[in-house]
PDB file of N, CA and C in Angstrom:
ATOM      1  N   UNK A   1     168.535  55.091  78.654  1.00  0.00           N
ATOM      2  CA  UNK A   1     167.521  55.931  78.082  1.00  0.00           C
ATOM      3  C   UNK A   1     166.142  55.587  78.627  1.00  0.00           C
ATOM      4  N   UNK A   2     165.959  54.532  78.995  1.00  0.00           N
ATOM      5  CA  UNK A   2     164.774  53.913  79.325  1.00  0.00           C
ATOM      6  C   UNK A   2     164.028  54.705  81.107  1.00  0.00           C
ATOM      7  N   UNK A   3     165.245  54.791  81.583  1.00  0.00           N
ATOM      8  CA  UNK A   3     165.169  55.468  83.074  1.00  0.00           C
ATOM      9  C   UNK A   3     164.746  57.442  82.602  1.00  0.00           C
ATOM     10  N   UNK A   4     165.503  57.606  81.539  1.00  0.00           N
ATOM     11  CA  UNK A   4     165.381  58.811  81.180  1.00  0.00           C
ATOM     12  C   UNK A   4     164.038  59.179  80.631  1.00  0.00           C
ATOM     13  N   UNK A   5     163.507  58.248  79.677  1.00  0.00           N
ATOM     14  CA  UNK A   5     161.842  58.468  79.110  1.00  0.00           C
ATOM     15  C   UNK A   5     161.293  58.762  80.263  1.00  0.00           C
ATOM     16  N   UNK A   6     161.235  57.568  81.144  1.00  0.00           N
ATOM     17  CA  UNK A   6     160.600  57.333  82.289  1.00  0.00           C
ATOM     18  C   UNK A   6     160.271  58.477  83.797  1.00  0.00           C
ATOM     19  N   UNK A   7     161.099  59.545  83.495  1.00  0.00           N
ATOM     20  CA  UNK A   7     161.773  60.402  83.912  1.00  0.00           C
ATOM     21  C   UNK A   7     161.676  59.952  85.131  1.00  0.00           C
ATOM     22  N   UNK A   8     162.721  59.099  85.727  1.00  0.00           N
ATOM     23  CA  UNK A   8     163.327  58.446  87.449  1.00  0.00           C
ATOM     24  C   UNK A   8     164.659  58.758  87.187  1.00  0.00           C
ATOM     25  N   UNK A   9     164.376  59.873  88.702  1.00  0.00           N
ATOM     26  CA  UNK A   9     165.983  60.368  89.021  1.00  0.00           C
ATOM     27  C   UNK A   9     166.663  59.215  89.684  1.00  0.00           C
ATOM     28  N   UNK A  10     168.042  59.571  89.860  1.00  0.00           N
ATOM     29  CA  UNK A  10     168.734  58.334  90.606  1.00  0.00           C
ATOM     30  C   UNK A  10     169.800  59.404  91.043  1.00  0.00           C
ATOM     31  N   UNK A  11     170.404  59.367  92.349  1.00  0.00           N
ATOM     32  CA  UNK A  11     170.818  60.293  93.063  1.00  0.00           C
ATOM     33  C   UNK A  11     171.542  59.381  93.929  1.00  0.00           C
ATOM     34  N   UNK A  12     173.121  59.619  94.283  1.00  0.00           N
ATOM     35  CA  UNK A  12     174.181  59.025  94.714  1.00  0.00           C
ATOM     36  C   UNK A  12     175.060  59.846  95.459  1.00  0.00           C
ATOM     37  N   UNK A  13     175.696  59.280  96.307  1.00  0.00           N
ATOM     38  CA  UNK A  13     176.519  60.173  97.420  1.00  0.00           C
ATOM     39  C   UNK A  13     177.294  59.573  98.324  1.00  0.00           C
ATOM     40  N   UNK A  14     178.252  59.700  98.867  1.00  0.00           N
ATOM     41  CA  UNK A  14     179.439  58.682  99.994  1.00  0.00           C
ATOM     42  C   UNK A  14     179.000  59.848 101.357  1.00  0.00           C
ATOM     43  N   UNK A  15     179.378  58.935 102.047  1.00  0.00           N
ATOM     44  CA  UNK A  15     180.027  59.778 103.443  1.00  0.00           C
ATOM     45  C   UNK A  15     181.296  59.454 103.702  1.00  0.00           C
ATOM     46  N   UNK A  16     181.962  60.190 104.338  1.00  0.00           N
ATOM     47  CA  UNK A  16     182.791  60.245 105.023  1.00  0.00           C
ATOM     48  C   UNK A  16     183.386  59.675 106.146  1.00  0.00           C
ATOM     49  N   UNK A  17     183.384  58.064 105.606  1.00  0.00           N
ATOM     50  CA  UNK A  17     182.803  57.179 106.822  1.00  0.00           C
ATOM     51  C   UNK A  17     184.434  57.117 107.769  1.00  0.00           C
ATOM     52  N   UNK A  18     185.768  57.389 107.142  1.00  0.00           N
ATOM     53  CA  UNK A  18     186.488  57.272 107.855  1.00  0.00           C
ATOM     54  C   UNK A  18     187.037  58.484 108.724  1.00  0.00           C
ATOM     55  N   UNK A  19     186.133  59.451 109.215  1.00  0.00           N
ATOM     56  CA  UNK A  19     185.655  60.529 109.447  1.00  0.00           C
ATOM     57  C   UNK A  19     185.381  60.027 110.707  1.00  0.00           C
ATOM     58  N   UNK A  20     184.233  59.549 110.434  1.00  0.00           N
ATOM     59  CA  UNK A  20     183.320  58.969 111.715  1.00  0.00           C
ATOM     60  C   UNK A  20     183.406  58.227 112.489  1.00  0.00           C
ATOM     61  N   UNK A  21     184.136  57.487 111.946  1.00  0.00           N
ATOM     62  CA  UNK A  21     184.681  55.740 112.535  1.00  0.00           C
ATOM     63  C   UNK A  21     184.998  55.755 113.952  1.00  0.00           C
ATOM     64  N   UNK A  22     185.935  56.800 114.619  1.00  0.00           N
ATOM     65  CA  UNK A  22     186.132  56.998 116.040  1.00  0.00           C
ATOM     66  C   UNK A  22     185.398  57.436 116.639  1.00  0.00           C
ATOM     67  N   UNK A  23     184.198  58.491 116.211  1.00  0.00           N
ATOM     68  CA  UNK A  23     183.644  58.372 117.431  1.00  0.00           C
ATOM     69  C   UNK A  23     181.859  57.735 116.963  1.00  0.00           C
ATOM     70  N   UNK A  24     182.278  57.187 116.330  1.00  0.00           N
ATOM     71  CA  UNK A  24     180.694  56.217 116.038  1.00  0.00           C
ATOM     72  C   UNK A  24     180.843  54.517 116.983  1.00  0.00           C
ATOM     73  N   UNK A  25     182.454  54.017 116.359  1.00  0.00           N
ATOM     74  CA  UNK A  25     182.638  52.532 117.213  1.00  0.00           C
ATOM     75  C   UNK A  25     181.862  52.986 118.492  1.00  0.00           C
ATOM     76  N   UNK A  26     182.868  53.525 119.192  1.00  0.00           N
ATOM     77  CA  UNK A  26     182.350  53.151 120.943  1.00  0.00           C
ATOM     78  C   UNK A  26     180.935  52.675 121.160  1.00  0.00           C
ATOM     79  N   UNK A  27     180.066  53.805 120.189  1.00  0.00           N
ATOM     80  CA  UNK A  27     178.613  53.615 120.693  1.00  0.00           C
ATOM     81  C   UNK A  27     178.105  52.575 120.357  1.00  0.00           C
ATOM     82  N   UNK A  28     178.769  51.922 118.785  1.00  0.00           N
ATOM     83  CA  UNK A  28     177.973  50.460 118.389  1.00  0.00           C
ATOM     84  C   UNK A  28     178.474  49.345 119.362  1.00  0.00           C
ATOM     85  N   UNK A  29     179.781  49.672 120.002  1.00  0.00           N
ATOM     86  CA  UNK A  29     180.465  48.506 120.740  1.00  0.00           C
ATOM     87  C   UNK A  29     180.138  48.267 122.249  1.00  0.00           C
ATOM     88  N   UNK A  30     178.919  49.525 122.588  1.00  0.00           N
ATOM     89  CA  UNK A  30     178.614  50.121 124.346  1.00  0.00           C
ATOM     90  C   UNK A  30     177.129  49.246 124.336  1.00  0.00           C
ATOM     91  N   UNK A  31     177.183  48.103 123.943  1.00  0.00           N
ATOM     92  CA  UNK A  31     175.542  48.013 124.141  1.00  0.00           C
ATOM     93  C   UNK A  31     174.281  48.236 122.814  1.00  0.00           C
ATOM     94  N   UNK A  32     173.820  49.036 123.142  1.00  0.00           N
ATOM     95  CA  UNK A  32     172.929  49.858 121.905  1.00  0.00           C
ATOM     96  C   UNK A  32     172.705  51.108 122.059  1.00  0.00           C
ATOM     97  N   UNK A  33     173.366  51.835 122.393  1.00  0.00           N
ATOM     98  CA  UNK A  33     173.122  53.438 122.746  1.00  0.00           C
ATOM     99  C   UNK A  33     171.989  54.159 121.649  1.00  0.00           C
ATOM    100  N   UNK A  34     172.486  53.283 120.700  1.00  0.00           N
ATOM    101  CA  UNK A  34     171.669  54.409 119.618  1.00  0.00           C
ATOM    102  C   UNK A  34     170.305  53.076 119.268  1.00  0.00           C
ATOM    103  N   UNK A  35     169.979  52.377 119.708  1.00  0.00           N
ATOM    104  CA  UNK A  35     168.688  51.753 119.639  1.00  0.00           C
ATOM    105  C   UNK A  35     168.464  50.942 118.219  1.00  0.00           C
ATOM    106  N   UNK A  36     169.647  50.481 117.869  1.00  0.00           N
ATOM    107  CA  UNK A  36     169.356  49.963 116.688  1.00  0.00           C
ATOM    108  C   UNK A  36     168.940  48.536 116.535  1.00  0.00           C
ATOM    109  N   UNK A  37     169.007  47.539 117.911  1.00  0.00           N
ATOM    110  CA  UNK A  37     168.281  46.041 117.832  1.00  0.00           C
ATOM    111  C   UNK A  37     166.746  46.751 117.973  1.00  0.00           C
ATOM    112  N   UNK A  38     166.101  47.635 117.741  1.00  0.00           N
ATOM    113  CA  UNK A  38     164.713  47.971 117.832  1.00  0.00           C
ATOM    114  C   UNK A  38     163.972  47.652 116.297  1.00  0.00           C
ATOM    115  N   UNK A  39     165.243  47.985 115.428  1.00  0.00           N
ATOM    116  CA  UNK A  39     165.026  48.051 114.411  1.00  0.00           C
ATOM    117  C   UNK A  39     164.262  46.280 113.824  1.00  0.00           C
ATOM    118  N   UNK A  40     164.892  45.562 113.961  1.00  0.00           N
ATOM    119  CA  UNK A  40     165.146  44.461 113.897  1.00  0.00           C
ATOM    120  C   UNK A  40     163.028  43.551 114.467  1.00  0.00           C
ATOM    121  N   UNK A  41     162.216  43.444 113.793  1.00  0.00           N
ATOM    122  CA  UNK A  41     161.044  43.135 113.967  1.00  0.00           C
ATOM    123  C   UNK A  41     160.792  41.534 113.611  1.00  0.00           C
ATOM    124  N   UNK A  42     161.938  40.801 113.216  1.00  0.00           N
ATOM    125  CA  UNK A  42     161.986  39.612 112.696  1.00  0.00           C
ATOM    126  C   UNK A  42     163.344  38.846 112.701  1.00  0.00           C
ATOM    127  N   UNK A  43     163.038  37.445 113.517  1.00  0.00           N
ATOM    128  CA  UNK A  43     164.018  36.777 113.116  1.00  0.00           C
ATOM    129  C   UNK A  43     163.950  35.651 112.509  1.00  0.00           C
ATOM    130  N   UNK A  44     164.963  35.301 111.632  1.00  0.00           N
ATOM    131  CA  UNK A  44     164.665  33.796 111.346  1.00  0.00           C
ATOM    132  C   UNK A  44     165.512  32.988 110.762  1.00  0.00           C
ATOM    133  N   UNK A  45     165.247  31.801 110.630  1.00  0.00           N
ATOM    134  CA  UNK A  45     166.771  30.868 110.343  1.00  0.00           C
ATOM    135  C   UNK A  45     166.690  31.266 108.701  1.00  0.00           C
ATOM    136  N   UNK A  46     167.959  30.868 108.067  1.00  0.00           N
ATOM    137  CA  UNK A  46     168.715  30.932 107.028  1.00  0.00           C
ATOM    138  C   UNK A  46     167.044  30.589 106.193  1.00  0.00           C
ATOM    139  N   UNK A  47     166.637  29.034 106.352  1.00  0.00           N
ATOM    140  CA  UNK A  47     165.404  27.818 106.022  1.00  0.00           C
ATOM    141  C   UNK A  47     164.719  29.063 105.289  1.00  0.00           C
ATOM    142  N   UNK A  48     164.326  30.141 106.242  1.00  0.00           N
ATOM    143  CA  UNK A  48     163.053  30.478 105.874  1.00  0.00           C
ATOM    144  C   UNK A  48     163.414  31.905 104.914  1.00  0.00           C
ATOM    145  N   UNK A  49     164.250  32.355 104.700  1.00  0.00           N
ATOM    146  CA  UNK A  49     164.647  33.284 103.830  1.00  0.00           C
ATOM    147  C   UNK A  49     163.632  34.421 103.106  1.00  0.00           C
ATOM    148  N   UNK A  50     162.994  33.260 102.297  1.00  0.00           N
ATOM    149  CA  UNK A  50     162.055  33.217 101.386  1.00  0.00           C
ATOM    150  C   UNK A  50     161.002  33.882 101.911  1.00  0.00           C
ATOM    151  N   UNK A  51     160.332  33.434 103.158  1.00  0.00           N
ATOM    152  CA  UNK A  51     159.180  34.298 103.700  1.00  0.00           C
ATOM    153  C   UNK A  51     159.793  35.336 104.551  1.00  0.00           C
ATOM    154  N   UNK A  52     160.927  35.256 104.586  1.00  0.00           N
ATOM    155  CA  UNK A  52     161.229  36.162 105.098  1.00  0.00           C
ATOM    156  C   UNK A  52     161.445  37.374 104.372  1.00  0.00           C
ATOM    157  N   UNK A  53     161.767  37.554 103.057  1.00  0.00           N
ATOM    158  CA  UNK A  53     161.780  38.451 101.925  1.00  0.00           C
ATOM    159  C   UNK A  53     160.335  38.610 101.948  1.00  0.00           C
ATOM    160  N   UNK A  54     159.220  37.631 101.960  1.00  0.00           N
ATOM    161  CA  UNK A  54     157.786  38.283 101.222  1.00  0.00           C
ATOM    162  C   UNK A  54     156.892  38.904 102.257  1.00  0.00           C
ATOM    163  N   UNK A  55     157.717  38.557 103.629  1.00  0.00           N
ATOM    164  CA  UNK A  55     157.016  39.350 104.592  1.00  0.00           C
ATOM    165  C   UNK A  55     157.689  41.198 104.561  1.00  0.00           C
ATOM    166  N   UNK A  56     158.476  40.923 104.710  1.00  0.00           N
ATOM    167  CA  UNK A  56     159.340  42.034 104.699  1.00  0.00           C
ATOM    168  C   UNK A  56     158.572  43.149 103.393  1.00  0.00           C
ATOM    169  N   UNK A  57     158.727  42.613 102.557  1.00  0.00           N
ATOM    170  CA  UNK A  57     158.434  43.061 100.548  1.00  0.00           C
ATOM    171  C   UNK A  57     156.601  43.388 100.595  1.00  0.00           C
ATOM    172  N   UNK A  58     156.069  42.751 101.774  1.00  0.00           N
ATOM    173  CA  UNK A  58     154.654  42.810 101.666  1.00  0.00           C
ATOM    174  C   UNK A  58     154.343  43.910 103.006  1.00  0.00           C
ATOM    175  N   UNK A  59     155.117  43.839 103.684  1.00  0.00           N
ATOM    176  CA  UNK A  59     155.489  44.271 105.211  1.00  0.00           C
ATOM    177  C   UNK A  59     153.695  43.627 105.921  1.00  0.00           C
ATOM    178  N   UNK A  60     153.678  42.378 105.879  1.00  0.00           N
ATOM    179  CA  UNK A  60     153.719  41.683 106.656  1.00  0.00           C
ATOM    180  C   UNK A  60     153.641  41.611 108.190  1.00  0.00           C
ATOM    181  N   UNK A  61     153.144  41.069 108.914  1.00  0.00           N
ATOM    182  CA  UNK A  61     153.015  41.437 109.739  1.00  0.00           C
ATOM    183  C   UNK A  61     153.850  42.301 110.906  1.00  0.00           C
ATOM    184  N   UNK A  62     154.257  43.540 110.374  1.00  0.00           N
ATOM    185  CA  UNK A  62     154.959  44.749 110.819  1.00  0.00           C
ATOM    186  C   UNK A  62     156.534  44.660 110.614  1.00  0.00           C
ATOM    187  N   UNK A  63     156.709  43.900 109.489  1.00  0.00           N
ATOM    188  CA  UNK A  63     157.873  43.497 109.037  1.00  0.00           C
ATOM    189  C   UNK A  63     158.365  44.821 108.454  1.00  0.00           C
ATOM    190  N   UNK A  64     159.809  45.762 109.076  1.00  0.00           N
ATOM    191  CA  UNK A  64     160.626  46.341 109.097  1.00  0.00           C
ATOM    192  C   UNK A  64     162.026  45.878 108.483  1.00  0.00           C
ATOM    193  N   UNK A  65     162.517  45.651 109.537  1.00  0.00           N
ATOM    194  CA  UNK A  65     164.125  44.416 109.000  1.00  0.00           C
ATOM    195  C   UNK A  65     163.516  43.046 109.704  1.00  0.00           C
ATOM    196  N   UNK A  66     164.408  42.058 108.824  1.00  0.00           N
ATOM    197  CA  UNK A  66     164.315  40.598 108.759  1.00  0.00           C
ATOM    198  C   UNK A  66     165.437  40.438 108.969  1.00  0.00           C
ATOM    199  N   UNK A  67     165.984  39.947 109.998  1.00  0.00           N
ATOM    200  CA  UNK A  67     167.497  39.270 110.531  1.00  0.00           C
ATOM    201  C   UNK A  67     167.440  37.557 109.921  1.00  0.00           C
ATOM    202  N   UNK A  68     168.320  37.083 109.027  1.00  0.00           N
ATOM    203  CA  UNK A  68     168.379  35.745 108.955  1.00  0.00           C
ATOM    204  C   UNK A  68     169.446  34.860 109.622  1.00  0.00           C
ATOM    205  N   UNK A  69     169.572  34.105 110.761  1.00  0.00           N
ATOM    206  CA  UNK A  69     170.187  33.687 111.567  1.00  0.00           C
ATOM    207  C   UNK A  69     170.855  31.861 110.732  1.00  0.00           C
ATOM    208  N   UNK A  70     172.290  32.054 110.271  1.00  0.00           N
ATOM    209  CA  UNK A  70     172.800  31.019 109.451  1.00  0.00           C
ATOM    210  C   UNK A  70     172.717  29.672 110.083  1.00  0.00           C
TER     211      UNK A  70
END
C-alpha cells in the first residue's frame, strides 16, 4: 500500500531469451561485435568494492559500470 499512496508504478516483463540464444552467442563469443567492453568505465579488485559502489551511485568520475576483478 505504501508504493500505492506513493503512486510508483512498477512494471515487469521476460524476454524470450531462449529465442535468442542462437543467434545472439556467436556475437558475444566473436570478440565484441556489439561493443559491450565500452560499457565497462571502471575496474577494480574485489578490496575496493565499496568505492566502487559510491563511485558508480555518485557517478563519479564518469562511472557507468564498475567491473570488480576477484
Amino acid at each position: 500500500m505504501e508504493l500505492f499512496d506513493k503512486g510508483v508504478q512498477i512494471r515487469m516483463g521476460q524476454t524470450h531469451v531462449k529465442r535468442w540464444v542462437d543467434e545472439i552467442m556467436p556475437l558475444l563469443l566473436d570478440g565484441d561485435p556489439l561493443g559491450t567492453e565500452d560499457l565497462v568505465t571502471h575496474r577494480l579488485p574485489l578490496e575496493q568494492a565499496p568505492q566502487g559502489y559510491q563511485a558508480f551511485q555518485r557517478k563519479e568520475d564518469g562511472a557507468i559500470k564498475v567491473v570488480l576483478r576477484p
